[in-house]
Every structure is written in C-alpha cells, then in structure tokens.
PDB file of N, CA and C in Angstrom:
ATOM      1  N   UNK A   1     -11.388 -29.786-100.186  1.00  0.00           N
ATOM      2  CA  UNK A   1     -11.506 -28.357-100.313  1.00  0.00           C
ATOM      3  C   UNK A   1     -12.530 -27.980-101.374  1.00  0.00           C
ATOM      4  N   UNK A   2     -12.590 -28.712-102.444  1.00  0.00           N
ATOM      5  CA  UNK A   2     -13.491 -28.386-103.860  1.00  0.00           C
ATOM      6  C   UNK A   2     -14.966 -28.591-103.094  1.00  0.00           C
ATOM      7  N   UNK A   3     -14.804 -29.507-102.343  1.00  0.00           N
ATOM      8  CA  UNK A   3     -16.695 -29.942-101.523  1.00  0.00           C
ATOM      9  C   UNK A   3     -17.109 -28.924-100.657  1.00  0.00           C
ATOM     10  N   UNK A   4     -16.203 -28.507-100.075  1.00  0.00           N
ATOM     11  CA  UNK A   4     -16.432 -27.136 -99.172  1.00  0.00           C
ATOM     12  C   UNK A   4     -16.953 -25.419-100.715  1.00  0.00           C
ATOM     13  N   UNK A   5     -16.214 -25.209-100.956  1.00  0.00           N
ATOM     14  CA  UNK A   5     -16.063 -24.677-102.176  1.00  0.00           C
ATOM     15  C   UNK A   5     -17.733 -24.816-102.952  1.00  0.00           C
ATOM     16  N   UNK A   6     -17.772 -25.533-103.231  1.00  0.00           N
ATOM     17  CA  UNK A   6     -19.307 -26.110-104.019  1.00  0.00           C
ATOM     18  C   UNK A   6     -20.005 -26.235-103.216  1.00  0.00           C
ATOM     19  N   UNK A   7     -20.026 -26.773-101.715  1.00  0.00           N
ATOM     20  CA  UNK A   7     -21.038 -26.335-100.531  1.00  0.00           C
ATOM     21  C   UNK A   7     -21.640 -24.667-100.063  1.00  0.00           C
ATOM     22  N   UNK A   8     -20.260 -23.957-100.242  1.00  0.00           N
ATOM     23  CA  UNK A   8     -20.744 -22.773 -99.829  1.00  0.00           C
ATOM     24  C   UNK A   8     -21.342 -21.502-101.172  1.00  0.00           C
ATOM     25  N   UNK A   9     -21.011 -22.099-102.147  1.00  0.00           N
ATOM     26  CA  UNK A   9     -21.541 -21.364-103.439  1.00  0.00           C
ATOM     27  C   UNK A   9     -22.848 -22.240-103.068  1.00  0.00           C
ATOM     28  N   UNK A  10     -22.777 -23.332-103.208  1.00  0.00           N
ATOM     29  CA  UNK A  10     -24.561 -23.414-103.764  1.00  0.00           C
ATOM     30  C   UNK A  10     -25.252 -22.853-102.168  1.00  0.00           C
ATOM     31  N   UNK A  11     -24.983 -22.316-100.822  1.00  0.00           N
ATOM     32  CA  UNK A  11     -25.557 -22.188-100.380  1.00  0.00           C
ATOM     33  C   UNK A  11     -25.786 -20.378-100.145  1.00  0.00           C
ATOM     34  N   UNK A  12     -25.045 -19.803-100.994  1.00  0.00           N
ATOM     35  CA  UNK A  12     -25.027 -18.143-101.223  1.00  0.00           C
ATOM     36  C   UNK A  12     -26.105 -18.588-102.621  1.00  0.00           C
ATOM     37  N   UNK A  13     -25.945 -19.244-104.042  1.00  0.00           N
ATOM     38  CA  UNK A  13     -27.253 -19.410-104.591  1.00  0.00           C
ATOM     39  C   UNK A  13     -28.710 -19.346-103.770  1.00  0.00           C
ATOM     40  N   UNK A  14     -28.306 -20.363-102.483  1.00  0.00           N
ATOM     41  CA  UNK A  14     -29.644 -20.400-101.996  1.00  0.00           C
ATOM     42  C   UNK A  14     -30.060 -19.516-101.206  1.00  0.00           C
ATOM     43  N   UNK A  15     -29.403 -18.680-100.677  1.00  0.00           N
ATOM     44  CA  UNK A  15     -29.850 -17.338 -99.833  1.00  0.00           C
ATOM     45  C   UNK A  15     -30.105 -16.473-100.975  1.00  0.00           C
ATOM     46  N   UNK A  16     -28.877 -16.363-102.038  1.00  0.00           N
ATOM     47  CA  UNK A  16     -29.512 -15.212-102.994  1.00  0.00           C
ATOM     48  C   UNK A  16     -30.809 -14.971-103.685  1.00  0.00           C
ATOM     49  N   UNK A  17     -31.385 -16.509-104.117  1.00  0.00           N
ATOM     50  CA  UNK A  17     -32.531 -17.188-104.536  1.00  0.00           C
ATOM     51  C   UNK A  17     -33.664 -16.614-103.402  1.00  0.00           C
ATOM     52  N   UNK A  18     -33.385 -17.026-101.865  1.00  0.00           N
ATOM     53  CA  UNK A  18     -34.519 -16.448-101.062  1.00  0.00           C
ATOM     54  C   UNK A  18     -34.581 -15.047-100.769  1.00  0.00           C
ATOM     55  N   UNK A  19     -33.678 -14.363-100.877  1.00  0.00           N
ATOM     56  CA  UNK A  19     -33.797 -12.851-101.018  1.00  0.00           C
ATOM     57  C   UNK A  19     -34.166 -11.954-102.228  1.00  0.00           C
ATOM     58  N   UNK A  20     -34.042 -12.698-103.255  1.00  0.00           N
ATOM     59  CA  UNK A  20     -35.063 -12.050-104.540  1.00  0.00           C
ATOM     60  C   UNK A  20     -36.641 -12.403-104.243  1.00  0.00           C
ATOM     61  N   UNK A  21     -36.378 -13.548-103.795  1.00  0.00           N
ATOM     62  CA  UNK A  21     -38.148 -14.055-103.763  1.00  0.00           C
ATOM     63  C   UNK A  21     -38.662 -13.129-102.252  1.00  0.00           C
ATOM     64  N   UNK A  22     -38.076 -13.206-101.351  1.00  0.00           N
ATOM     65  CA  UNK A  22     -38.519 -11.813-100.766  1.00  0.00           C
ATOM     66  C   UNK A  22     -38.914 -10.623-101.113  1.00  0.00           C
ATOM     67  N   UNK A  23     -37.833  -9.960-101.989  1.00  0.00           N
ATOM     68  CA  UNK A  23     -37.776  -9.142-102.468  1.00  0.00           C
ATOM     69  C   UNK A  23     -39.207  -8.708-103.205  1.00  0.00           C
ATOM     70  N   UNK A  24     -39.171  -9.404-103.704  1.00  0.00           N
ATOM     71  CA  UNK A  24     -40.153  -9.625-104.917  1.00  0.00           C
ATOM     72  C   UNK A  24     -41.526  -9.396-104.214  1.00  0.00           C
ATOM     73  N   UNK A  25     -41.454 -10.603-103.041  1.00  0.00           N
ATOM     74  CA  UNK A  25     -43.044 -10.283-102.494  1.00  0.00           C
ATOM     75  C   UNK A  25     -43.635  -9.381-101.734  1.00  0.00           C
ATOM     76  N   UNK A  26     -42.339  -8.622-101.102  1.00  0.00           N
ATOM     77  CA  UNK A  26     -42.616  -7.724-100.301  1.00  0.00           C
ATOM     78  C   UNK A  26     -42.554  -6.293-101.016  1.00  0.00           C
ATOM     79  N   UNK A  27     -42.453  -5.925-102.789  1.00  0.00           N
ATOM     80  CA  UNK A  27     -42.573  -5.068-104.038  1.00  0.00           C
ATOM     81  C   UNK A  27     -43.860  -5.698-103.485  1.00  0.00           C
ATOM     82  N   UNK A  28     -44.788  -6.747-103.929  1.00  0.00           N
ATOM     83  CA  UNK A  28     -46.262  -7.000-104.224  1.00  0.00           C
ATOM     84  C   UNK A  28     -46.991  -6.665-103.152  1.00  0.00           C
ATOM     85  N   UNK A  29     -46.387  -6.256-102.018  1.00  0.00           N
ATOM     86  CA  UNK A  29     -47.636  -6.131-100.691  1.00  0.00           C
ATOM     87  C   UNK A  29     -47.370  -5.001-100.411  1.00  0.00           C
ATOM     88  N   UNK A  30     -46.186  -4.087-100.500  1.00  0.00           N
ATOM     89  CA  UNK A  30     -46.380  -2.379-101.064  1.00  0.00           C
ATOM     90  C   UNK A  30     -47.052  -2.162-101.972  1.00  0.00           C
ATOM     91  N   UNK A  31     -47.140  -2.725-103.233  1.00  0.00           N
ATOM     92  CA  UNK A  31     -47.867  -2.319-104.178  1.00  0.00           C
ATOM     93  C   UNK A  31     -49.578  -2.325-104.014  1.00  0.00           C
ATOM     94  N   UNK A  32     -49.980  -3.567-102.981  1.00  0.00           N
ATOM     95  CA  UNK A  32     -50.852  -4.063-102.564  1.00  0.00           C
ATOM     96  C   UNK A  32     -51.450  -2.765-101.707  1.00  0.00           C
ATOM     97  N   UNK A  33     -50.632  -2.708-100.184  1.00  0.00           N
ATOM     98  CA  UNK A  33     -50.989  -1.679 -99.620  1.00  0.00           C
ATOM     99  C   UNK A  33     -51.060  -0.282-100.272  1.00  0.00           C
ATOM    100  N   UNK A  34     -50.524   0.228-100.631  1.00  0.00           N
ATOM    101  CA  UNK A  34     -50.613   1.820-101.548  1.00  0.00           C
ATOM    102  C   UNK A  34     -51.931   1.257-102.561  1.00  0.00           C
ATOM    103  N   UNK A  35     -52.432   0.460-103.177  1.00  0.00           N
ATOM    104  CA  UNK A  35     -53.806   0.249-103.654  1.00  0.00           C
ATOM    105  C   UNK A  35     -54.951   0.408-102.499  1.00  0.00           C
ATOM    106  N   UNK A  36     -55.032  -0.142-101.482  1.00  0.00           N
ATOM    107  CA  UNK A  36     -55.649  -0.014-100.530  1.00  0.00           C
ATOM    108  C   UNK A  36     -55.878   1.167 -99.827  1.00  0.00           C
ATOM    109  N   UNK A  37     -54.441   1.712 -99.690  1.00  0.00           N
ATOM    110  CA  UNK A  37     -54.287   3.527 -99.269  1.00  0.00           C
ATOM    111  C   UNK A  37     -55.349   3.890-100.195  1.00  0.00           C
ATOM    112  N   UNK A  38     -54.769   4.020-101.227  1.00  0.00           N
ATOM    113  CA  UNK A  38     -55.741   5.070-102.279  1.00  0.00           C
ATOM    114  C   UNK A  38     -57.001   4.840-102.211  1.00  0.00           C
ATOM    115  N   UNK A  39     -57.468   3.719-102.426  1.00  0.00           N
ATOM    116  CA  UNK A  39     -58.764   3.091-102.080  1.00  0.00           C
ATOM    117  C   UNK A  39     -59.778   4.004-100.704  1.00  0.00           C
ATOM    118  N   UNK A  40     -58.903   3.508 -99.858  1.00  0.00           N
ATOM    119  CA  UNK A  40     -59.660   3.846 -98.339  1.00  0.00           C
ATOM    120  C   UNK A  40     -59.724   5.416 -98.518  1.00  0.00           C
ATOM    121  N   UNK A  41     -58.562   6.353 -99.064  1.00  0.00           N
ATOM    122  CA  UNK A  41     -58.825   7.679 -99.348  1.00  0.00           C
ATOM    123  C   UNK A  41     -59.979   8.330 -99.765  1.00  0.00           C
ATOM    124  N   UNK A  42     -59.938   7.405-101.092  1.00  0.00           N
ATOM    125  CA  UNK A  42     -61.230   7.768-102.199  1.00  0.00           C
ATOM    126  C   UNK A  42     -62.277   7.444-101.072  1.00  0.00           C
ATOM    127  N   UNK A  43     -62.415   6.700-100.447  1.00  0.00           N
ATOM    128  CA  UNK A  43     -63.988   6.183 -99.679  1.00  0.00           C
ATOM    129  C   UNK A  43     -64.080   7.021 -98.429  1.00  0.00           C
ATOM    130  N   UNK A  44     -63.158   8.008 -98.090  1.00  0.00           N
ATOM    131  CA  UNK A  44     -62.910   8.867 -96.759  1.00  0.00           C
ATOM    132  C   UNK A  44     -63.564   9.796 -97.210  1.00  0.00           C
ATOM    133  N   UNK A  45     -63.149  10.564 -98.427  1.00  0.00           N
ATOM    134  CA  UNK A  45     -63.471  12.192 -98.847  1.00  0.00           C
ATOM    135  C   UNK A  45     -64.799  11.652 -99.504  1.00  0.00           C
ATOM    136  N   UNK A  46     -64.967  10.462 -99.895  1.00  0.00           N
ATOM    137  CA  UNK A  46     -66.699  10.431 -99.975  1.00  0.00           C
ATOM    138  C   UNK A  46     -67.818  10.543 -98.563  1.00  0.00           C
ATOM    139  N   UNK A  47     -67.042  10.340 -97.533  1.00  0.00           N
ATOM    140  CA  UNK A  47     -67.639  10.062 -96.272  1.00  0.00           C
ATOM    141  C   UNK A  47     -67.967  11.413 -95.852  1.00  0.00           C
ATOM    142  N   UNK A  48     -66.763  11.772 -95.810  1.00  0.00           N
ATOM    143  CA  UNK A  48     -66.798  13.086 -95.426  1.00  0.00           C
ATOM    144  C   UNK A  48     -67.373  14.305 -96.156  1.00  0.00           C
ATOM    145  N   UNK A  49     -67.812  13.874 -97.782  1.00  0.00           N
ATOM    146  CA  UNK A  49     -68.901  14.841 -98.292  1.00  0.00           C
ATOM    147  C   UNK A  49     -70.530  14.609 -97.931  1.00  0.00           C
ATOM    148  N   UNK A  50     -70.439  13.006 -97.461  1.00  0.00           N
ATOM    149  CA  UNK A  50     -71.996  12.708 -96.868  1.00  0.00           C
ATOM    150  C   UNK A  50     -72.075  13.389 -95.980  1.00  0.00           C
ATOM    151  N   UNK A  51     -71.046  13.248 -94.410  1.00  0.00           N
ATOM    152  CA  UNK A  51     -71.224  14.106 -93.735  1.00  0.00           C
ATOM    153  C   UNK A  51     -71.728  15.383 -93.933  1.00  0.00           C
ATOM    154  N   UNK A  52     -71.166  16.410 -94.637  1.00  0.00           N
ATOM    155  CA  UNK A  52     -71.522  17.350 -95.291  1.00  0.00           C
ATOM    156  C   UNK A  52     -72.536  17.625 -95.471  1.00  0.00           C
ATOM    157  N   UNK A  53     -73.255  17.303 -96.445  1.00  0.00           N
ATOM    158  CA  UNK A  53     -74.288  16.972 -96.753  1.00  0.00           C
ATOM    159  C   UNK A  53     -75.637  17.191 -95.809  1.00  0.00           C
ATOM    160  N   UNK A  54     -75.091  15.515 -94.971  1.00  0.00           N
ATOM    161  CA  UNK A  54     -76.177  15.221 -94.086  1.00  0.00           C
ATOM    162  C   UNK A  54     -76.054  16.737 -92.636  1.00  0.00           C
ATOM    163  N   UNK A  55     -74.931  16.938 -92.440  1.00  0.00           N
ATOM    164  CA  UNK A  55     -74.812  17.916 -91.738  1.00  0.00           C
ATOM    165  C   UNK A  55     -76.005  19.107 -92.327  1.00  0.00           C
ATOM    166  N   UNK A  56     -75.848  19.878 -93.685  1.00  0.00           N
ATOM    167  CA  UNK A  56     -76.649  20.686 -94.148  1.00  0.00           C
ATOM    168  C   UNK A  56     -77.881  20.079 -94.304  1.00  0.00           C
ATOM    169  N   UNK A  57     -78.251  19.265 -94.273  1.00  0.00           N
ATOM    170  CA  UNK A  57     -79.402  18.841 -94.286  1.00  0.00           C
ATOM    171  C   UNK A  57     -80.396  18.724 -92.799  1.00  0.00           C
ATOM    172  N   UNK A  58     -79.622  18.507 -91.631  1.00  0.00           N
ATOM    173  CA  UNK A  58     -79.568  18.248 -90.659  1.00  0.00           C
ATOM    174  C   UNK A  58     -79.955  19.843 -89.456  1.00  0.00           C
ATOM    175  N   UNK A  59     -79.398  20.334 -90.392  1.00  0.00           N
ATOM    176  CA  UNK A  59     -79.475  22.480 -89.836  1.00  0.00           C
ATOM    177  C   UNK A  59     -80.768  22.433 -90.624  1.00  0.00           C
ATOM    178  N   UNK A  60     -81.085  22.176 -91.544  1.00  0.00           N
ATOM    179  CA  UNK A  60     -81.942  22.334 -92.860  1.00  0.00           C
ATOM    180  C   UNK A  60     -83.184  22.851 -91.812  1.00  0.00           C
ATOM    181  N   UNK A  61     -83.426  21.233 -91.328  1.00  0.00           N
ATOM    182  CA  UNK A  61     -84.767  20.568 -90.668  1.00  0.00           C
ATOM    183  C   UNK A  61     -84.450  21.038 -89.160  1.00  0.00           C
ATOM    184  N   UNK A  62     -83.698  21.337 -88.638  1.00  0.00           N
ATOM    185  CA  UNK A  62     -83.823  22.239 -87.495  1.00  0.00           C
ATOM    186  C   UNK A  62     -84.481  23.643 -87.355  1.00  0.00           C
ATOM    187  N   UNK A  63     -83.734  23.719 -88.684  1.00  0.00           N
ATOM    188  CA  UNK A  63     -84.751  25.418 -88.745  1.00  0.00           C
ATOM    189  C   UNK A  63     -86.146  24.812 -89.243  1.00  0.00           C
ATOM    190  N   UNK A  64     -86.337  24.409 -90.018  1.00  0.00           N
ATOM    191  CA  UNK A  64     -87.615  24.271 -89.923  1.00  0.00           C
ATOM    192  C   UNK A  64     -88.588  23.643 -88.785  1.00  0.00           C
ATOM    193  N   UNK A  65     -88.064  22.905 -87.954  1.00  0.00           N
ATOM    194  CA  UNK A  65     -88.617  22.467 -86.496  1.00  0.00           C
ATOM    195  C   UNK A  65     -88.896  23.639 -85.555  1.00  0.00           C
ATOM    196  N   UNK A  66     -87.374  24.556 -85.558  1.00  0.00           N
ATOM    197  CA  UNK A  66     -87.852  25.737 -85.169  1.00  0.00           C
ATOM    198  C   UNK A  66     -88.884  26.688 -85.166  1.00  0.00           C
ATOM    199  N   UNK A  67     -88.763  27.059 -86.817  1.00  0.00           N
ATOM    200  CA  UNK A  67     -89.918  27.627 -87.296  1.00  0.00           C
ATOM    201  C   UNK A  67     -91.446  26.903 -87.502  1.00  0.00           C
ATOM    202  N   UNK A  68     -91.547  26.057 -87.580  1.00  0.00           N
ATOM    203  CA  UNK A  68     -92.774  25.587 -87.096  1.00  0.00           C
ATOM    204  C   UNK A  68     -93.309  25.269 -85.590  1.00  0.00           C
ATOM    205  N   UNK A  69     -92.541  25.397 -84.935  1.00  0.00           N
ATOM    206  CA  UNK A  69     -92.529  25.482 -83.612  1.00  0.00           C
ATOM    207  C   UNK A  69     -92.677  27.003 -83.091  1.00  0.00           C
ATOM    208  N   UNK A  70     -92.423  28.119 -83.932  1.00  0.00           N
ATOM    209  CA  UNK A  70     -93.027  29.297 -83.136  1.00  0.00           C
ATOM    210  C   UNK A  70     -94.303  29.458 -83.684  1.00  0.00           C
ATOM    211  N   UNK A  71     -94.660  28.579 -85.113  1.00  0.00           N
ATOM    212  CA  UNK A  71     -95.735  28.945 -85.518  1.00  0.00           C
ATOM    213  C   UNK A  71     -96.972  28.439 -84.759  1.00  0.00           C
ATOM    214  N   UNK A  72     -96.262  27.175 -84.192  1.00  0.00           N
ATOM    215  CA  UNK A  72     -97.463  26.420 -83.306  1.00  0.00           C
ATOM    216  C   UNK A  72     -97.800  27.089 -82.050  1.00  0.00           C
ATOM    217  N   UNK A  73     -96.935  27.556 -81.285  1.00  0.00           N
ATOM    218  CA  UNK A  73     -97.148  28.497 -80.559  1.00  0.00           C
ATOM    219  C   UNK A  73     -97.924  29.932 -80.432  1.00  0.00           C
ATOM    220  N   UNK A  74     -97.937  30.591 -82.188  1.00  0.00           N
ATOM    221  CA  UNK A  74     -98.327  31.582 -82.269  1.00  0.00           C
ATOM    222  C   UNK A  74     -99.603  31.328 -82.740  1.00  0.00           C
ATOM    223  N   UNK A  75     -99.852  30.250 -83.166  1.00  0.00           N
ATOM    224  CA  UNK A  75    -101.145  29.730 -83.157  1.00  0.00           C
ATOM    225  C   UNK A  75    -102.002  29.469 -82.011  1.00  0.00           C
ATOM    226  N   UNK A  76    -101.185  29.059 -80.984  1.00  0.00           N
ATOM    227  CA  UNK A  76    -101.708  28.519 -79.887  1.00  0.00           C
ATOM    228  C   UNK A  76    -101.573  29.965 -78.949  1.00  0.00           C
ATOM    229  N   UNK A  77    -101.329  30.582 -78.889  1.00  0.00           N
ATOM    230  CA  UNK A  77    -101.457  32.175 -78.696  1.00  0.00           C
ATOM    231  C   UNK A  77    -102.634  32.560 -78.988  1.00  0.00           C
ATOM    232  N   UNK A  78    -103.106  32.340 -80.610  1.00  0.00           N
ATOM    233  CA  UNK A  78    -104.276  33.331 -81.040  1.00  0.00           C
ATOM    234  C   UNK A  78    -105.452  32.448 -80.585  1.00  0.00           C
ATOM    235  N   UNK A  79    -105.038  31.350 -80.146  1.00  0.00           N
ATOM    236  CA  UNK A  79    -106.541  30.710 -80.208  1.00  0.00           C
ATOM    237  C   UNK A  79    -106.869  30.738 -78.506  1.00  0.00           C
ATOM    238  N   UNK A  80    -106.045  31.108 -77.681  1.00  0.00           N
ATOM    239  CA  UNK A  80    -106.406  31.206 -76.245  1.00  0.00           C
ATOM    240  C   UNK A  80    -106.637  32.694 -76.127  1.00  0.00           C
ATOM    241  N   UNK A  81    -106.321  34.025 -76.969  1.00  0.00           N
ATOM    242  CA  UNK A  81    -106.817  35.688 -76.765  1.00  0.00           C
ATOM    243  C   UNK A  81    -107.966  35.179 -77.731  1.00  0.00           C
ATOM    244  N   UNK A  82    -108.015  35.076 -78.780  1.00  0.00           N
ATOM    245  CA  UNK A  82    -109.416  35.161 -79.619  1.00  0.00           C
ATOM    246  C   UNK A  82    -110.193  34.141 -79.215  1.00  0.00           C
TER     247      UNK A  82
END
C-alpha cells in the first residue's frame, strides 16, 4: 500500500511540475505575442500615414498633369489660329 501511496504522489509531483512549466511558457508566448501586436500596430499607423502622404502627393501631380495639359493644349490652340 505505502508503494502505491509514493507511486501516486510522485506522479501528481510530476504532472504538477509539467503544468507550471506549461504554465510558465505559455505566460512567455503571450507576452511574446502582445510584443509583436504592438509592434505590427506601430508599423500599420506608419503605413497608413505613407499612404497618406503618398495619396496627397499623388492628387498633388495629377493636378498638375492636368494643368499642364490644358496649357499644352492652349498652346497648341494659339499656335494653329496665330
């Protein structure tokens, strides 16, 4: 009975033992992931101010394609009446 007894304690040690060490590692790969979250965040709202950006920049040079484009025209107007 004492061998049974001392069999099944040391084998609740050994589950208890692998469930802290679980425990433990799966605290480090939340902690891990939520670093990564934040990470990828910070590098999103930077993306998305390039966008921005390149967007206004992008209208910028349209209007000006535009507008040099009626000018070429209105050039090319005066030089076929005059």
């Amino acid at each position: 009975m004492e061998q049974k007894a001392k069999i099944i304690i040391v084998g609740l040690i050994g589950i208890t033992v692998a469930c802290a060490f679980l425990l433990i590692q799966s605290l480090g790969d939340k902690q891990q992931l939520a670093r990564e979250r934040d990470e990828l965040k910070s590098e999103n709202t930077s993306l998305t101010s390039k966008i921005d950006k390149l967007t206004g920049d992008l209208r910028g040079y349209q209007s000006k394609i535009s507008s040099l484009t009626e000018e070429l025209q209105k050039a090319y107007q005066d030089k076929t009446v005059g």
